[in-house]
PDB file of N, CA and C in Angstrom:
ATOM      1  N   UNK A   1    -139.355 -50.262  31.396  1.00  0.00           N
ATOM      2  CA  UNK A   1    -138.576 -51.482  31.550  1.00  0.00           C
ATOM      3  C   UNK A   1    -137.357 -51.410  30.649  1.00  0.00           C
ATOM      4  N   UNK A   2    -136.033 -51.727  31.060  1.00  0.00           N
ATOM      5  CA  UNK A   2    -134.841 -51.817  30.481  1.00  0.00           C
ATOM      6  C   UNK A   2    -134.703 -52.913  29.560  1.00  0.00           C
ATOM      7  N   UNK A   3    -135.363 -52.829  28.399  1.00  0.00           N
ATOM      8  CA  UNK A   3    -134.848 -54.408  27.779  1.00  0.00           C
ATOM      9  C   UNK A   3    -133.187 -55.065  27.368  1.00  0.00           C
ATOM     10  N   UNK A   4    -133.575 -56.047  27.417  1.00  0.00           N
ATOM     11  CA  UNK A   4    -132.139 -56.481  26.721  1.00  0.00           C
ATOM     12  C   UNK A   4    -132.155 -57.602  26.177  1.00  0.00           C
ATOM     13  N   UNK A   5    -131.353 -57.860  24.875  1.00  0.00           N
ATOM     14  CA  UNK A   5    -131.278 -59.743  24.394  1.00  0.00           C
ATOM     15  C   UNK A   5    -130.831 -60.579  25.172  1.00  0.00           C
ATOM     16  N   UNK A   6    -131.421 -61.314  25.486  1.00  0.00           N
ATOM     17  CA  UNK A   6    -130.835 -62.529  25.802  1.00  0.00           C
ATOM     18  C   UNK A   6    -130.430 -63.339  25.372  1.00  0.00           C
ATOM     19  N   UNK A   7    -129.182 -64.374  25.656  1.00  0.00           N
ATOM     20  CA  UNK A   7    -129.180 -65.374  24.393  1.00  0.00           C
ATOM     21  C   UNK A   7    -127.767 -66.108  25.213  1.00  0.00           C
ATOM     22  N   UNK A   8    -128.057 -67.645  24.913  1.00  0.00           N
ATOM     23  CA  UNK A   8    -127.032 -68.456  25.763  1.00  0.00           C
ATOM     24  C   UNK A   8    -125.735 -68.123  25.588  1.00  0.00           C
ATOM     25  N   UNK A   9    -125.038 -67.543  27.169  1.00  0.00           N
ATOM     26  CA  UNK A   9    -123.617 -67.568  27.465  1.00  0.00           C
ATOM     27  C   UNK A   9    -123.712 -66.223  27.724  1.00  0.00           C
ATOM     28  N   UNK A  10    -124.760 -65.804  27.831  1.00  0.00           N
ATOM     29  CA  UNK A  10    -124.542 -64.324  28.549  1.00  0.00           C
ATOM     30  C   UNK A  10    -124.719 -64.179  29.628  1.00  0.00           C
ATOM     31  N   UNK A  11    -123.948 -63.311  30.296  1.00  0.00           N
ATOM     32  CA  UNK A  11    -123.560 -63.623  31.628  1.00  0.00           C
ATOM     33  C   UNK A  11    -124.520 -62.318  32.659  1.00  0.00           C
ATOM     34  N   UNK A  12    -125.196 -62.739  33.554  1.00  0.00           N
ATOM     35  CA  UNK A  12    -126.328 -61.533  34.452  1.00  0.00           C
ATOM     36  C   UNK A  12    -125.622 -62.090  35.667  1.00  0.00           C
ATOM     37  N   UNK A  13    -126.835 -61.269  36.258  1.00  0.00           N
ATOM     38  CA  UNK A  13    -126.518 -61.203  37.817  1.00  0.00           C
ATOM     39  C   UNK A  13    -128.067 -62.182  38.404  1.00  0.00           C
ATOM     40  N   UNK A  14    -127.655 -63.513  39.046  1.00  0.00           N
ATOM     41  CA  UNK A  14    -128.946 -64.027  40.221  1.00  0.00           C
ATOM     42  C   UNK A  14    -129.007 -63.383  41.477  1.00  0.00           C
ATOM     43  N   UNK A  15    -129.986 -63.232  42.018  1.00  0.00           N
ATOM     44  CA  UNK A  15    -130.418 -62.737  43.156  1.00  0.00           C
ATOM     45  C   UNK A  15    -130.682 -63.789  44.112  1.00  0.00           C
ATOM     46  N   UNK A  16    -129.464 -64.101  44.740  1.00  0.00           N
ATOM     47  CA  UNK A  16    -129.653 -64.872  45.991  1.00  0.00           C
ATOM     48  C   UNK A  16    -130.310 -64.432  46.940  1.00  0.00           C
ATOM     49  N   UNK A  17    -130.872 -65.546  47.753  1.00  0.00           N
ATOM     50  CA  UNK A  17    -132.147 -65.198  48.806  1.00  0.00           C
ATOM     51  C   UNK A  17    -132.145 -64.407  49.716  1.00  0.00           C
ATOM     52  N   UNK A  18    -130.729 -64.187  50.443  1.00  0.00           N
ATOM     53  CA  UNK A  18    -130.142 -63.268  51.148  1.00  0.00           C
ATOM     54  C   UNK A  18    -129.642 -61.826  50.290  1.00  0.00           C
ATOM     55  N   UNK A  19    -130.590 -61.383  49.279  1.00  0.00           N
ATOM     56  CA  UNK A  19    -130.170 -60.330  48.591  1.00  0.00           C
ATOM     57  C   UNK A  19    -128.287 -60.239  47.624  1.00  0.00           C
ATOM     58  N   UNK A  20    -127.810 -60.774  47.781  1.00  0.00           N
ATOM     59  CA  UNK A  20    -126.543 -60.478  47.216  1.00  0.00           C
ATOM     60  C   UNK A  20    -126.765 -61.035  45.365  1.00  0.00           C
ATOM     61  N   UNK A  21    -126.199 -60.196  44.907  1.00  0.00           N
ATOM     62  CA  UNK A  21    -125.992 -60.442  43.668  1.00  0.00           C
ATOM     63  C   UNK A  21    -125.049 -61.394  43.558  1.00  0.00           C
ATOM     64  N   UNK A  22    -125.006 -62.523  42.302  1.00  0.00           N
ATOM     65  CA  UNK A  22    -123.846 -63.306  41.933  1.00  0.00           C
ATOM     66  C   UNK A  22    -123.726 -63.971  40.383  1.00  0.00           C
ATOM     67  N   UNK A  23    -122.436 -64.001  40.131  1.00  0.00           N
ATOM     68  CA  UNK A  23    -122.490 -63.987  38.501  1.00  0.00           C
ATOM     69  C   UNK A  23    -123.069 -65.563  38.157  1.00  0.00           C
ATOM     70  N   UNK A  24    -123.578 -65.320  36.956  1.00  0.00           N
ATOM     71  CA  UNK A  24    -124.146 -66.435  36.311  1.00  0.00           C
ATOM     72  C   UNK A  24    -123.795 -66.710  35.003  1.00  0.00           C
ATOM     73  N   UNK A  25    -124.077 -67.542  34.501  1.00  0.00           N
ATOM     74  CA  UNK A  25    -124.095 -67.595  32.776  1.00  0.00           C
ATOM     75  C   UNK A  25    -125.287 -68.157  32.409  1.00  0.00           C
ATOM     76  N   UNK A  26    -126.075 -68.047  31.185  1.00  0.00           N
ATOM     77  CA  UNK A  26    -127.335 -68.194  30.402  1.00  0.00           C
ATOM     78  C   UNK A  26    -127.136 -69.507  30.294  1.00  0.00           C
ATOM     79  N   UNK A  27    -127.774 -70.409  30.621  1.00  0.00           N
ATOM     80  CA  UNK A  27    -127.363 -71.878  29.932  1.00  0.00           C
ATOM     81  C   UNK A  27    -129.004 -72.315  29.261  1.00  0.00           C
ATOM     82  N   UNK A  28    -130.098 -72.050  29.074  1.00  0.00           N
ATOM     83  CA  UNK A  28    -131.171 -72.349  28.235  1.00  0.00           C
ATOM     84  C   UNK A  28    -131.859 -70.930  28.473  1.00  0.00           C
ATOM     85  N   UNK A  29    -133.079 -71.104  27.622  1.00  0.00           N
ATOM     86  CA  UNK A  29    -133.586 -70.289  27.433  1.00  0.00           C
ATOM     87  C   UNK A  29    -134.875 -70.588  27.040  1.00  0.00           C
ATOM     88  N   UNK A  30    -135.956 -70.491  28.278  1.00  0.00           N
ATOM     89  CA  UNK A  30    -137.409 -71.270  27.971  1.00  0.00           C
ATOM     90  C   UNK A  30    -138.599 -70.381  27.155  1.00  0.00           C
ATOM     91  N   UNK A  31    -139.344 -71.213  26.711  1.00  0.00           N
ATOM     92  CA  UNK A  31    -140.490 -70.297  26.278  1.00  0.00           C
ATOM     93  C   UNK A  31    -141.302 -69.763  26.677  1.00  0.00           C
ATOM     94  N   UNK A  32    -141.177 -69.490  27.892  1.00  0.00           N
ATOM     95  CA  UNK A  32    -142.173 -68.615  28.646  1.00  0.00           C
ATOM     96  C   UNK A  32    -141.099 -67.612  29.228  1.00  0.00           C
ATOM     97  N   UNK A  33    -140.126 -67.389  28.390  1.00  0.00           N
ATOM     98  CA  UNK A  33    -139.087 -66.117  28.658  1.00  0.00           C
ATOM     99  C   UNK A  33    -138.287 -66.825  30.039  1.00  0.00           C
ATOM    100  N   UNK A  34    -138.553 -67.270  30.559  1.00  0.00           N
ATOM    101  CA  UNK A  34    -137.281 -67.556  31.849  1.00  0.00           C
ATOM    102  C   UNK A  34    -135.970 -68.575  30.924  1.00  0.00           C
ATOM    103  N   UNK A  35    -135.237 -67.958  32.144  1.00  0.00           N
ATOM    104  CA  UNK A  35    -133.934 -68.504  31.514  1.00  0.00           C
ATOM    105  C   UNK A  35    -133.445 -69.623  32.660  1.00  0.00           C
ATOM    106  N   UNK A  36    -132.382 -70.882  32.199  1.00  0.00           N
ATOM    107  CA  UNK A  36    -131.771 -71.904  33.226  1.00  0.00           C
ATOM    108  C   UNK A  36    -130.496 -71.281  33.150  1.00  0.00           C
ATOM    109  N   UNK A  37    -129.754 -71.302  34.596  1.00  0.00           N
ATOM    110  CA  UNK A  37    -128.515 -70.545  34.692  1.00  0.00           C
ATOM    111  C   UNK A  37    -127.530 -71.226  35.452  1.00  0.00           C
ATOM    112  N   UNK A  38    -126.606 -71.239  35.179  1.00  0.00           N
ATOM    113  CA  UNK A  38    -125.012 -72.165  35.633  1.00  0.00           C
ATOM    114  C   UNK A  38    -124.810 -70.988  36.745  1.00  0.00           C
ATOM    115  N   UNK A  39    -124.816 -71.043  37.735  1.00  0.00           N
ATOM    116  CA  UNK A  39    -124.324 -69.818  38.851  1.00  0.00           C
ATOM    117  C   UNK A  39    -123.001 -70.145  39.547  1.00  0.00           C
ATOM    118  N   UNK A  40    -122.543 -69.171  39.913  1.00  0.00           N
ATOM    119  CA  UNK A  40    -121.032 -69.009  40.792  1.00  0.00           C
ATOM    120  C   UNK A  40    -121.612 -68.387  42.016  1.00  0.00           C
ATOM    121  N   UNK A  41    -120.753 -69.612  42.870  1.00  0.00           N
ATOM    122  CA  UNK A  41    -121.278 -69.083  44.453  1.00  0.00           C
ATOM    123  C   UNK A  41    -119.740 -68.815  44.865  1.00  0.00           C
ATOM    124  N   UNK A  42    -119.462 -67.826  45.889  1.00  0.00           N
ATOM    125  CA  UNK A  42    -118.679 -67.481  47.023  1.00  0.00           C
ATOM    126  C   UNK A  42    -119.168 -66.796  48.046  1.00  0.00           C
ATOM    127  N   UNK A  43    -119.955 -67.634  48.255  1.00  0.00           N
ATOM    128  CA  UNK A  43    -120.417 -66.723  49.783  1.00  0.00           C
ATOM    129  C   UNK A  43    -120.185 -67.891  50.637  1.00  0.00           C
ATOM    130  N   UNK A  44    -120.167 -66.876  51.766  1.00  0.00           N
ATOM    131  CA  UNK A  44    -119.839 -68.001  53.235  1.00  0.00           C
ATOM    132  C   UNK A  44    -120.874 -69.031  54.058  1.00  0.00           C
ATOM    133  N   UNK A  45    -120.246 -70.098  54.221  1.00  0.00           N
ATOM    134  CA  UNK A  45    -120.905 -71.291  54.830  1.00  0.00           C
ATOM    135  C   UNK A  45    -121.307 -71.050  55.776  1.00  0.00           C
ATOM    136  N   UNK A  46    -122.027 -72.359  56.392  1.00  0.00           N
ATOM    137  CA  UNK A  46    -122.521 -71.982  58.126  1.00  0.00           C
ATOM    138  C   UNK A  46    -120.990 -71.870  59.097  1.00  0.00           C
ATOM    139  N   UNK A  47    -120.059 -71.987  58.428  1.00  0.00           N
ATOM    140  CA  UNK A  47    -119.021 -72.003  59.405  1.00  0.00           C
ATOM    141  C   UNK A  47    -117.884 -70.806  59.010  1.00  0.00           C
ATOM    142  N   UNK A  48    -118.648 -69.944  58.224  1.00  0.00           N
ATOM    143  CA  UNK A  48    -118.035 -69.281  58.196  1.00  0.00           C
ATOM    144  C   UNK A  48    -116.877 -68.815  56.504  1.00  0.00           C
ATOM    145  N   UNK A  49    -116.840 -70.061  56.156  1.00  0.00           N
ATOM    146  CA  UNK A  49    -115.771 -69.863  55.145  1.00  0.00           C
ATOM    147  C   UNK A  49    -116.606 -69.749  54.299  1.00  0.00           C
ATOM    148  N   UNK A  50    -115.658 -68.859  52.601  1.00  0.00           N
ATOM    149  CA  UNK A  50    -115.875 -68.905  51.369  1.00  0.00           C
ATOM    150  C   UNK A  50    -116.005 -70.421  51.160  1.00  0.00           C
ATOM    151  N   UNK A  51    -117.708 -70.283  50.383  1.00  0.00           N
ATOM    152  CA  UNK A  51    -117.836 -71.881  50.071  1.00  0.00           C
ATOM    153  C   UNK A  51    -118.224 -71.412  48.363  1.00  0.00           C
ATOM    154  N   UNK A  52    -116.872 -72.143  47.421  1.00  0.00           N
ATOM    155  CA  UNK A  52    -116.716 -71.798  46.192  1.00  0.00           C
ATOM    156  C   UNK A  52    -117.575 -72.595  45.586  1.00  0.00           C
ATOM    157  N   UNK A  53    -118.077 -72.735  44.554  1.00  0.00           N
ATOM    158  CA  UNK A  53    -118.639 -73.818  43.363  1.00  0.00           C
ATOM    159  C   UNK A  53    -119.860 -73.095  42.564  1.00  0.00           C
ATOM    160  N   UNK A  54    -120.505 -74.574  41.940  1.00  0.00           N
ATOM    161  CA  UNK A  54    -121.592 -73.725  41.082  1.00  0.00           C
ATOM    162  C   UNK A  54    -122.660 -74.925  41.465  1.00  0.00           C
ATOM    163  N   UNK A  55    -123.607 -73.431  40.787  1.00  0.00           N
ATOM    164  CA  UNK A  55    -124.922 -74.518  41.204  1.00  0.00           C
ATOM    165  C   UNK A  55    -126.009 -74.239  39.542  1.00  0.00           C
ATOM    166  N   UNK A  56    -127.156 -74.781  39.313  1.00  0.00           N
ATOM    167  CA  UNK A  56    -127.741 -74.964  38.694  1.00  0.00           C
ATOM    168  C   UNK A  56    -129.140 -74.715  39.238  1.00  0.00           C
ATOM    169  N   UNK A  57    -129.698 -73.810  38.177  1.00  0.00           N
ATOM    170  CA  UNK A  57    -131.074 -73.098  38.408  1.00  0.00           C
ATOM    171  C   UNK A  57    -131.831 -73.216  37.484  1.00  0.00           C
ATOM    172  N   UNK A  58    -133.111 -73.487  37.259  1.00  0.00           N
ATOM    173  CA  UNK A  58    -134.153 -73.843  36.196  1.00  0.00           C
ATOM    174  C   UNK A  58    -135.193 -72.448  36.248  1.00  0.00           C
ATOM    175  N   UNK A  59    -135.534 -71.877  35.398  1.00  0.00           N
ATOM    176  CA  UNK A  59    -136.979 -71.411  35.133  1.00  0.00           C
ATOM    177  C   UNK A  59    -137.120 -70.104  35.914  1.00  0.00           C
ATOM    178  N   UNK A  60    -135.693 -69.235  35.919  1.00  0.00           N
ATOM    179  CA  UNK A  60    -135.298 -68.121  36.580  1.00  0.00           C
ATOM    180  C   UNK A  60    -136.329 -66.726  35.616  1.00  0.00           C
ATOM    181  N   UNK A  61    -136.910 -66.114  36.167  1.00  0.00           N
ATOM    182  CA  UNK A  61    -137.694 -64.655  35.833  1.00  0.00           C
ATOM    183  C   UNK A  61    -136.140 -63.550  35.694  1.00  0.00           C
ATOM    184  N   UNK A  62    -136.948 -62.805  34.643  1.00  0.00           N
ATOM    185  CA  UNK A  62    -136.138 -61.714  35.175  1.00  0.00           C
ATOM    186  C   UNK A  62    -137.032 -60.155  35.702  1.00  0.00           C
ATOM    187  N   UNK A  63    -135.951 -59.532  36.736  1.00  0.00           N
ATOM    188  CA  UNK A  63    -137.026 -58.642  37.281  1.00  0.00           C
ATOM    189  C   UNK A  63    -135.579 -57.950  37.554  1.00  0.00           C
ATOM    190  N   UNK A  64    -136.129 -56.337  37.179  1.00  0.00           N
ATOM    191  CA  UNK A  64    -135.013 -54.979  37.524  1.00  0.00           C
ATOM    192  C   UNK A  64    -135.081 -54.905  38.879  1.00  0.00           C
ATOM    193  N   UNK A  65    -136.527 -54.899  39.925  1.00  0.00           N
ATOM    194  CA  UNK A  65    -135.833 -54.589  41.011  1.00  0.00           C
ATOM    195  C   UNK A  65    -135.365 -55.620  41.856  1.00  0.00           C
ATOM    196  N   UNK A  66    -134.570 -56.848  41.183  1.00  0.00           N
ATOM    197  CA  UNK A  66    -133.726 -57.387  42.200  1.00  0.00           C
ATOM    198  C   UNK A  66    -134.078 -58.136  42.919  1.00  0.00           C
ATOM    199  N   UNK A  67    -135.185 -58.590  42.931  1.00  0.00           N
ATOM    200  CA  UNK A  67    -135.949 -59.606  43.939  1.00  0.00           C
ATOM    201  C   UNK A  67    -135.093 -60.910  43.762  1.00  0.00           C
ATOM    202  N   UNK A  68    -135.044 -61.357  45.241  1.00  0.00           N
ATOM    203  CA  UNK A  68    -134.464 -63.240  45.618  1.00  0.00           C
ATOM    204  C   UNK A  68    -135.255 -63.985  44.356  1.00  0.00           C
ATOM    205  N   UNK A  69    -134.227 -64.552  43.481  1.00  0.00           N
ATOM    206  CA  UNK A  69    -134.727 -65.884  43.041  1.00  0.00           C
ATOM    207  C   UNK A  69    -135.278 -65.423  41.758  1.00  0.00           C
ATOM    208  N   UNK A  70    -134.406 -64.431  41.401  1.00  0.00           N
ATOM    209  CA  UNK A  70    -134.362 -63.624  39.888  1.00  0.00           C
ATOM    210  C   UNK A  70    -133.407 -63.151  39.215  1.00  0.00           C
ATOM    211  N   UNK A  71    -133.189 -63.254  38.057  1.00  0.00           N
ATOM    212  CA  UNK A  71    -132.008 -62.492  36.907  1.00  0.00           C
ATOM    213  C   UNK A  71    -132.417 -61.171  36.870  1.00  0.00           C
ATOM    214  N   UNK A  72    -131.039 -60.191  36.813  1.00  0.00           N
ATOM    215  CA  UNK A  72    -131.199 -58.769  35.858  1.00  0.00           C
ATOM    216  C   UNK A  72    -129.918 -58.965  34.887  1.00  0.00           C
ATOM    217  N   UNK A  73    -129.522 -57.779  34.318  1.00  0.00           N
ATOM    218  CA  UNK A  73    -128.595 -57.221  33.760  1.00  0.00           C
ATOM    219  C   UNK A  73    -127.573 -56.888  34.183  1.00  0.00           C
ATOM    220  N   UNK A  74    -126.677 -57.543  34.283  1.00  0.00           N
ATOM    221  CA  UNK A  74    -125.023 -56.664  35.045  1.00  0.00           C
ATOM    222  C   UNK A  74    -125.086 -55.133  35.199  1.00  0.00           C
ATOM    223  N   UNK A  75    -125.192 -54.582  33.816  1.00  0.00           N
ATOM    224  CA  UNK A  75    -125.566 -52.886  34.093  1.00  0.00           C
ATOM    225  C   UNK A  75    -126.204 -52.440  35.023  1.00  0.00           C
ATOM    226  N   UNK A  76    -127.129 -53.150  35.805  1.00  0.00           N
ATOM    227  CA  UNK A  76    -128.265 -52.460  36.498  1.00  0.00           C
ATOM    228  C   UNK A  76    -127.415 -52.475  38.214  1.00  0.00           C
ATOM    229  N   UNK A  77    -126.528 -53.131  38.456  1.00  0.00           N
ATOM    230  CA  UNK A  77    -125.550 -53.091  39.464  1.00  0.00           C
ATOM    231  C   UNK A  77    -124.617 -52.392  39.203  1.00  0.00           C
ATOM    232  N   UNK A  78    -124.142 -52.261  38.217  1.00  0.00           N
ATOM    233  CA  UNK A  78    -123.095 -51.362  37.329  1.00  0.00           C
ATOM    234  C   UNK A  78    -122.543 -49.888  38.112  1.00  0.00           C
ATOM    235  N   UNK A  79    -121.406 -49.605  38.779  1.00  0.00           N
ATOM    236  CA  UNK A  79    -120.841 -48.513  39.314  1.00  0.00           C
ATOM    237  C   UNK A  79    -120.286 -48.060  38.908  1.00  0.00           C
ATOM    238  N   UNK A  80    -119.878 -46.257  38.609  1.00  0.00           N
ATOM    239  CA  UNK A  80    -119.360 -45.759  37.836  1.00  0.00           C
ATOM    240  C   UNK A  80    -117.831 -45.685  38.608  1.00  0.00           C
ATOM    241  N   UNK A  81    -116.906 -46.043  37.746  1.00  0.00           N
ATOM    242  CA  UNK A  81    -115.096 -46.210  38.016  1.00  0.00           C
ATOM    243  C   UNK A  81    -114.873 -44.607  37.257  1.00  0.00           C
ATOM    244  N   UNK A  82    -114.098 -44.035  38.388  1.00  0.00           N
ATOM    245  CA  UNK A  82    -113.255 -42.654  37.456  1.00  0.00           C
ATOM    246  C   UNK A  82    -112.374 -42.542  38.124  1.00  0.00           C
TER     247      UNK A  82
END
């Protein structure tokens, strides 16, 4: 397992239900290790358009392989630029 600190205002990746990654920020941090997260949406509506804003998530797991309706690490999406 890849550990890492956590700690409010750090920014991961949620796993929306439809698989896509999207940025978040740490906003609590519970005692049973899940974290509450301020999320950024741009994905498209039922009609089609970029539907911008944020939403609010309680009592998020974290898990490396990526599963809907979970935090990882930015790194773990991370592509190498050369």
């Amino acid at each position: 397992m890849n550990h890492f600190f956590v700690t409010v205002g750090l920014i991961v990746h949620y796993v929306a239900y439809n698989g896509t990654c999207l940025a978040a920020i740490i906003i609590g941090i519970n005692e049973d290790g899940s974290v509450d997260l301020a999320l950024f949406t741009s994905m498209k509506n039922v009609n089609g358009d970029k539907n911008f804003g944020m939403q609010f998530h309680q009592n998020i797991a974290y898990d490396e392989e990526k599963k809907p309706g979970t935090f990882h690490n930015i790194n773990i999406c991370a592509e190498s630029w050369e």
